[in-house]
Protein backbone atom coordinates (compact mmCIF):
# COMPACT_ATOMS: atom_id res chain seq x y z
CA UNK A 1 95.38 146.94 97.13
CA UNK A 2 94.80 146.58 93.35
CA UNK A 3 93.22 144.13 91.55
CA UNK A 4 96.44 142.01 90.70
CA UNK A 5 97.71 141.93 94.31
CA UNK A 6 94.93 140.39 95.54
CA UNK A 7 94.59 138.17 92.88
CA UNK A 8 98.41 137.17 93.89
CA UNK A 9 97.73 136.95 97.45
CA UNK A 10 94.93 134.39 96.58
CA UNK A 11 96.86 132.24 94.40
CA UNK A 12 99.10 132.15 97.18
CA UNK A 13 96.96 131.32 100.29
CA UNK A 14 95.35 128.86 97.90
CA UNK A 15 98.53 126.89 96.63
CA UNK A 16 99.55 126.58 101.17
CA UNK A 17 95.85 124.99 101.06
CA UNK A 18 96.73 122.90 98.28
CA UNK A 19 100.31 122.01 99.93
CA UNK A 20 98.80 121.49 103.17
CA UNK A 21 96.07 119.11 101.90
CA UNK A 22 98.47 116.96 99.92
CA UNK A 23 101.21 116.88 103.38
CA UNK A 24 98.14 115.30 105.28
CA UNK A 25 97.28 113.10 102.55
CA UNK A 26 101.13 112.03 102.51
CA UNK A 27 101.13 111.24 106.17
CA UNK A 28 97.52 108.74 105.43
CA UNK A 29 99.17 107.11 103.26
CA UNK A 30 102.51 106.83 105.37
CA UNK A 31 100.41 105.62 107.71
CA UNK A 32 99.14 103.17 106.24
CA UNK A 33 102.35 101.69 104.10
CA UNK A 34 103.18 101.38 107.77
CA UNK A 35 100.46 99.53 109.19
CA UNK A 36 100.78 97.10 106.12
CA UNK A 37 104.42 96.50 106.63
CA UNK A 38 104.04 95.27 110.22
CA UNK A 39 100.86 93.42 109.39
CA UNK A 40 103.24 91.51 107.13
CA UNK A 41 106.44 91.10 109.24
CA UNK A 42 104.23 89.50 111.49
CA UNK A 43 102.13 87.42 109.60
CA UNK A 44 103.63 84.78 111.65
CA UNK A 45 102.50 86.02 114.82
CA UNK A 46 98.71 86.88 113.69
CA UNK A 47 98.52 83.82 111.48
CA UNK A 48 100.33 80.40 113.25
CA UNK A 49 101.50 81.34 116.34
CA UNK A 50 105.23 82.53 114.74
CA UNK A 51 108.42 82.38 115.37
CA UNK A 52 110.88 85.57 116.63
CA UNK A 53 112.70 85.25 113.38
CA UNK A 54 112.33 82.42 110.21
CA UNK A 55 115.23 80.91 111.52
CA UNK A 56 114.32 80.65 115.32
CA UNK A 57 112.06 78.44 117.02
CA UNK A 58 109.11 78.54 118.53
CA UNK A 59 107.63 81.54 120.84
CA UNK A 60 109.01 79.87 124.53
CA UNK A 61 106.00 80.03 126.97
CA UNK A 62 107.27 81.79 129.50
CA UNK A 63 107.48 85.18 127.45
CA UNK A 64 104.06 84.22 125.35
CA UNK A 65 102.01 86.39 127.29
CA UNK A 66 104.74 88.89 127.25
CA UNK A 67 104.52 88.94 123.13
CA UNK A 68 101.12 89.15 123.16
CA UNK A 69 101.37 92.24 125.21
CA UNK A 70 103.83 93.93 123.19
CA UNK A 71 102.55 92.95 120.26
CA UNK A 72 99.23 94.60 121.55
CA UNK A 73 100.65 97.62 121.72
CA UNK A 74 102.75 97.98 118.96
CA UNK A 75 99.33 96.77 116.71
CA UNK A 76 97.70 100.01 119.42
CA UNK A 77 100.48 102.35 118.17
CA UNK A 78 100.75 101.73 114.11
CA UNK A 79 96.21 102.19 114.20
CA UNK A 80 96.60 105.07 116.22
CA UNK A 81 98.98 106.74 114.36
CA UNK A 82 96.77 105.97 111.16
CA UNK A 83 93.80 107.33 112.88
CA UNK A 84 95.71 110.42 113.86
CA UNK A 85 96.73 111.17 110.30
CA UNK A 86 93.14 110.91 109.46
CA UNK A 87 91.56 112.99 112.23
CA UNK A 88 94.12 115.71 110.74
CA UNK A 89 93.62 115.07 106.96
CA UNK A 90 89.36 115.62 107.41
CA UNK A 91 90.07 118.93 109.47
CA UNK A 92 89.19 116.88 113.01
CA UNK A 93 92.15 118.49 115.03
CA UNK A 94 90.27 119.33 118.61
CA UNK A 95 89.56 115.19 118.64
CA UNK A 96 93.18 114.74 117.30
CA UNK A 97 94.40 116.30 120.46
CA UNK A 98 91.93 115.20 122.74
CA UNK A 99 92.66 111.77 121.91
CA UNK A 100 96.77 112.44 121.70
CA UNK A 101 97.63 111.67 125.69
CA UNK A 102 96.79 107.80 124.44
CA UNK A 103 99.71 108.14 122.58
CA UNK A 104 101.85 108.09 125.91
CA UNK A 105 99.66 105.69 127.37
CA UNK A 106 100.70 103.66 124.70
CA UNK A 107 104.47 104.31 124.95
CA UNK A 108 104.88 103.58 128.39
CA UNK A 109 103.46 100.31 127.37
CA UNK A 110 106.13 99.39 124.32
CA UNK A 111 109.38 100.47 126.17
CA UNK A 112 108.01 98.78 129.34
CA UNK A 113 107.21 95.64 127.18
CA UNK A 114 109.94 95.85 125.24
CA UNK A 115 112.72 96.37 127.26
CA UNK A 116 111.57 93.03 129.17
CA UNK A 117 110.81 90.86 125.91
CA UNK A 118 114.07 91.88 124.84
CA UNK A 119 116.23 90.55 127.61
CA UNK A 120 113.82 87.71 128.45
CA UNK A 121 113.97 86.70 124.63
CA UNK A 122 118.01 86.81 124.40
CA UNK A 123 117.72 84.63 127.67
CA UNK A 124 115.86 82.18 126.43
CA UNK A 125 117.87 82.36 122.77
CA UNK A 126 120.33 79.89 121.87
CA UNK A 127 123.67 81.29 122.73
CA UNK A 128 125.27 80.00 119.34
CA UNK A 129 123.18 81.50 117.19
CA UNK A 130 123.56 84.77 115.20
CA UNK A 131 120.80 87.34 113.93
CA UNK A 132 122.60 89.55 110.51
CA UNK A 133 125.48 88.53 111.61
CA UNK A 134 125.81 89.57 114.84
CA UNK A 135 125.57 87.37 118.51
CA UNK A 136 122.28 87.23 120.85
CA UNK A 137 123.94 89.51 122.80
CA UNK A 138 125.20 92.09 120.51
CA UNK A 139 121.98 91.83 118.35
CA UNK A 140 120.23 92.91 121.63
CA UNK A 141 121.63 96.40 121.94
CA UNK A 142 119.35 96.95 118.62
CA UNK A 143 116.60 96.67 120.66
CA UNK A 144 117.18 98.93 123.02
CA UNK A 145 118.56 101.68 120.16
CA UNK A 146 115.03 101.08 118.58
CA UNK A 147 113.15 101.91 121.93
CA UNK A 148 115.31 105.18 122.77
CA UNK A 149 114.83 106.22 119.06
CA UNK A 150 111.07 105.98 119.83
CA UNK A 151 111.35 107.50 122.78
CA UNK A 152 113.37 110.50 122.05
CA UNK A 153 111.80 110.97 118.64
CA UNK A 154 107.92 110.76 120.04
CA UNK A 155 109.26 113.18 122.97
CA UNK A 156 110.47 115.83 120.64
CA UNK A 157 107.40 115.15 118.65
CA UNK A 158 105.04 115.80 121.93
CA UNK A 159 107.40 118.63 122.89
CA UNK A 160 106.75 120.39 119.26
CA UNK A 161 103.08 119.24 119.26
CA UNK A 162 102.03 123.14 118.20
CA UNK A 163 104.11 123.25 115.31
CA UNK A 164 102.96 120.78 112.72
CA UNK A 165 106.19 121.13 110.39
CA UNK A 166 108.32 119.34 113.51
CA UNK A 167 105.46 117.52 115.18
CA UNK A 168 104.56 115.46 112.12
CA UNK A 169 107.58 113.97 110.96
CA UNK A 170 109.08 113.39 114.44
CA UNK A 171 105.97 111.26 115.36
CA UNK A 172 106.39 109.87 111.79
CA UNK A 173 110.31 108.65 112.55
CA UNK A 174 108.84 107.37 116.33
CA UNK A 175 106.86 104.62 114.05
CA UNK A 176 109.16 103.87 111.34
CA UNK A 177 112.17 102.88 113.90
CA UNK A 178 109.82 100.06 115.35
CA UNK A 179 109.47 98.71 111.50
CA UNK A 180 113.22 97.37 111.45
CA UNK A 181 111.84 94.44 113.84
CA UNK A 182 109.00 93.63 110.94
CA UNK A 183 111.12 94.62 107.88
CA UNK A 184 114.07 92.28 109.54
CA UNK A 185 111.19 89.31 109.55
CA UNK A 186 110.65 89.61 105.96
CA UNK A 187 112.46 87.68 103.66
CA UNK A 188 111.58 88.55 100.55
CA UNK A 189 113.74 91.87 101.78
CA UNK A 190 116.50 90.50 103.92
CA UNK A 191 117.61 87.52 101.48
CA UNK A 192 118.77 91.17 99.07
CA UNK A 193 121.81 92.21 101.35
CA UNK A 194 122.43 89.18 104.34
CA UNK A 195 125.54 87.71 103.96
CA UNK A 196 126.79 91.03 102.47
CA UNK A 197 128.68 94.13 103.88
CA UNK A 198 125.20 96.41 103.93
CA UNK A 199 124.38 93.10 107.07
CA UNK A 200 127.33 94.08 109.28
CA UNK A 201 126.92 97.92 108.56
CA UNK A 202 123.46 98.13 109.24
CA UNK A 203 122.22 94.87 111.00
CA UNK A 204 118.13 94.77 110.23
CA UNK A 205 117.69 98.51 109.61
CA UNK A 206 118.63 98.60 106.37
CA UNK A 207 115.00 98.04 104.73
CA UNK A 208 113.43 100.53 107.37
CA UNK A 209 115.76 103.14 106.51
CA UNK A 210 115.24 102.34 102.58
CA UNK A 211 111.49 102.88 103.45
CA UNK A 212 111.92 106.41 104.83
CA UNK A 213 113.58 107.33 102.09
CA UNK A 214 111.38 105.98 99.67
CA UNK A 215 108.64 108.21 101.89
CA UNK A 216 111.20 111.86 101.69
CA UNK A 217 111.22 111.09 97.66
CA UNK A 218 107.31 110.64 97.82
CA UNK A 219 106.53 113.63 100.44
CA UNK A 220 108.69 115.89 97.95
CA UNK A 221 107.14 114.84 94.96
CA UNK A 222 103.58 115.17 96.59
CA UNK A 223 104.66 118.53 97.91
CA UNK A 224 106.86 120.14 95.00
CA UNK A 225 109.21 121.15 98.37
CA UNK A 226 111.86 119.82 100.51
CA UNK A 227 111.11 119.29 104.25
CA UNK A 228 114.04 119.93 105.77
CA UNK A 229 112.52 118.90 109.36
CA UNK A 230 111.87 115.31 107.47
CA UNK A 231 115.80 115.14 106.69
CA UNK A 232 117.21 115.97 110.50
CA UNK A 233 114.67 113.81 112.01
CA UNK A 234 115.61 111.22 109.00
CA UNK A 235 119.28 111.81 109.21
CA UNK A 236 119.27 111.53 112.99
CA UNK A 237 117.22 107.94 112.94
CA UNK A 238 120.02 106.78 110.22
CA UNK A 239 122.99 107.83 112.24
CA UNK A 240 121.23 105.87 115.74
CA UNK A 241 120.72 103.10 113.77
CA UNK A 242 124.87 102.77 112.39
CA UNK A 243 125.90 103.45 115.70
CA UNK A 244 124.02 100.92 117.74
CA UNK A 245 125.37 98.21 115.25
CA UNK A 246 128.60 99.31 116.13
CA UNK A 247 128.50 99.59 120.11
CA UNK A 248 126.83 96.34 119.83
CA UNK A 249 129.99 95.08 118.84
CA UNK A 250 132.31 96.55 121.27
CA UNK A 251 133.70 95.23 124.88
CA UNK A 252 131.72 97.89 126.90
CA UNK A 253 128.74 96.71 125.20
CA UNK A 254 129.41 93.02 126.18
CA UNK A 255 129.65 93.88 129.88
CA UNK A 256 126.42 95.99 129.79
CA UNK A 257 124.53 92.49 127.93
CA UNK A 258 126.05 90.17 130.09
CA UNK A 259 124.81 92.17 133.68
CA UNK A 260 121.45 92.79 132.04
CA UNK A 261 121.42 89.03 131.03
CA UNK A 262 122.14 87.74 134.97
């Protein structure tokens, strides 16, 4: 090998470091933007005791322990996922894993919580009103379509655990779909399209899906690459989230909300 091959070959394995290094640094700081935006679509909750939405009353005390739980866990699932990204980004990947069945621990915990608080909460809900313009019972099926994103998203990311370029973002998109619920709570963000035709299209997913784009334009700028794993797992979470909001709307859908509801 001559002096300028090897010299190539270098530059090389030391611009994957350098790519490497600034992916994990992406996914910290992911992590975190994520962590903050839940912290503050819940401020109600942590704070005063909150409400479901601004507009809705009170937390009814026959699902209060019920919120607490789920809340619990989501709070478990957005610090684990930051501590995960960090266990990676300072070359800790033997605790990573050791520490990675919590993550299903965890899960069984939201879509067992969540599936309740969402029928139990829709129950309770006055029948008249409307969430982005939709009914109790339609606005339901987006709970559901966030918990089967998780689901299928953290699955495939479990599944694909050994290779980091699927892994990653998949467990990435697993978090992100359980920020429409804060995102929706934030005002500041919702007052910018309710009342408009971006509320029927995409209900209160419109400012999570806004976020992961914001992350694709970051991750490629941070990376000087396109991930094309980041855009299936990106494009499939987008195209979940503009169907449920049209199911929700449908007859079949009705019948499903009004057995679940009996």
């Amino acid at each position: 090998m001559n002096h300028n091959t090897t010299l190539s070959t270098a530059g090389d394995i030391q611009t994957g470091s350098s790519i490497q290094d600034r992916t994990r640094l992406f996914y910290v700081g992911a992590a975190c933007v994520m962590l903050l935006v839940t912290l503050i679509g819940f401020q109600d909750f942590y704070l005063r005791g909150g409400k479901a939405y601004p507009e809705a009353r009170e937390i009814a005390p026959l699902i209060r322990n019920l919120v607490i739980f789920h809340g619990a866990s989501m709070m478990g699932w957005m610090l684990l996922f930051l501590g995960q990204s960090l266990l990676i980004a300072t070359g800790r990947r033997r605790l990573h894993m050791a520490i990675g069945p919590a993550a299903g621990a965890l899960a069984v915990c939201i879509l067992a919580s969540g599936s309740l608080l969402n029928v139990e909460s829709t129950r309770l809900a006055d029948p008249e009103s409307q969430l982005f313009a939709m009914t109790r019972k339609q606005f339901m099926a987006g709970g559901f379509a966030n918990l089967f994103v998780f689901a299928a998203m953290m699955g495939v990311g479990l599944w694909r655990r050994r290779r980091p370029e699927i892994h990653r973002p998949m467990m990435l998109f697993a978090t992100l779909g359980l920020l429409a619920a804060a995102i929706g709570r934030i005002d500041t963000v919702t007052r910018l399209y309710q009342g408009t035709a971006l509320e029927r299209v995409f209900a209160d997913s419109l400012g999570m899906l806004v976020l992961g784009a914001i992350f694709f334009l970051v991750k490629s700028w941070m990376t000087r690459k396109l991930d094309k794993w980041y855009l299936i797992g990106y494009g499939a979470l987008a195209l979940a989230n503009l169907a449920w909001v049209q199911i929700a709307r449908t007859a079949a859908w009705d019948r499903v909300a009004s057995l679940l509801l009996r």
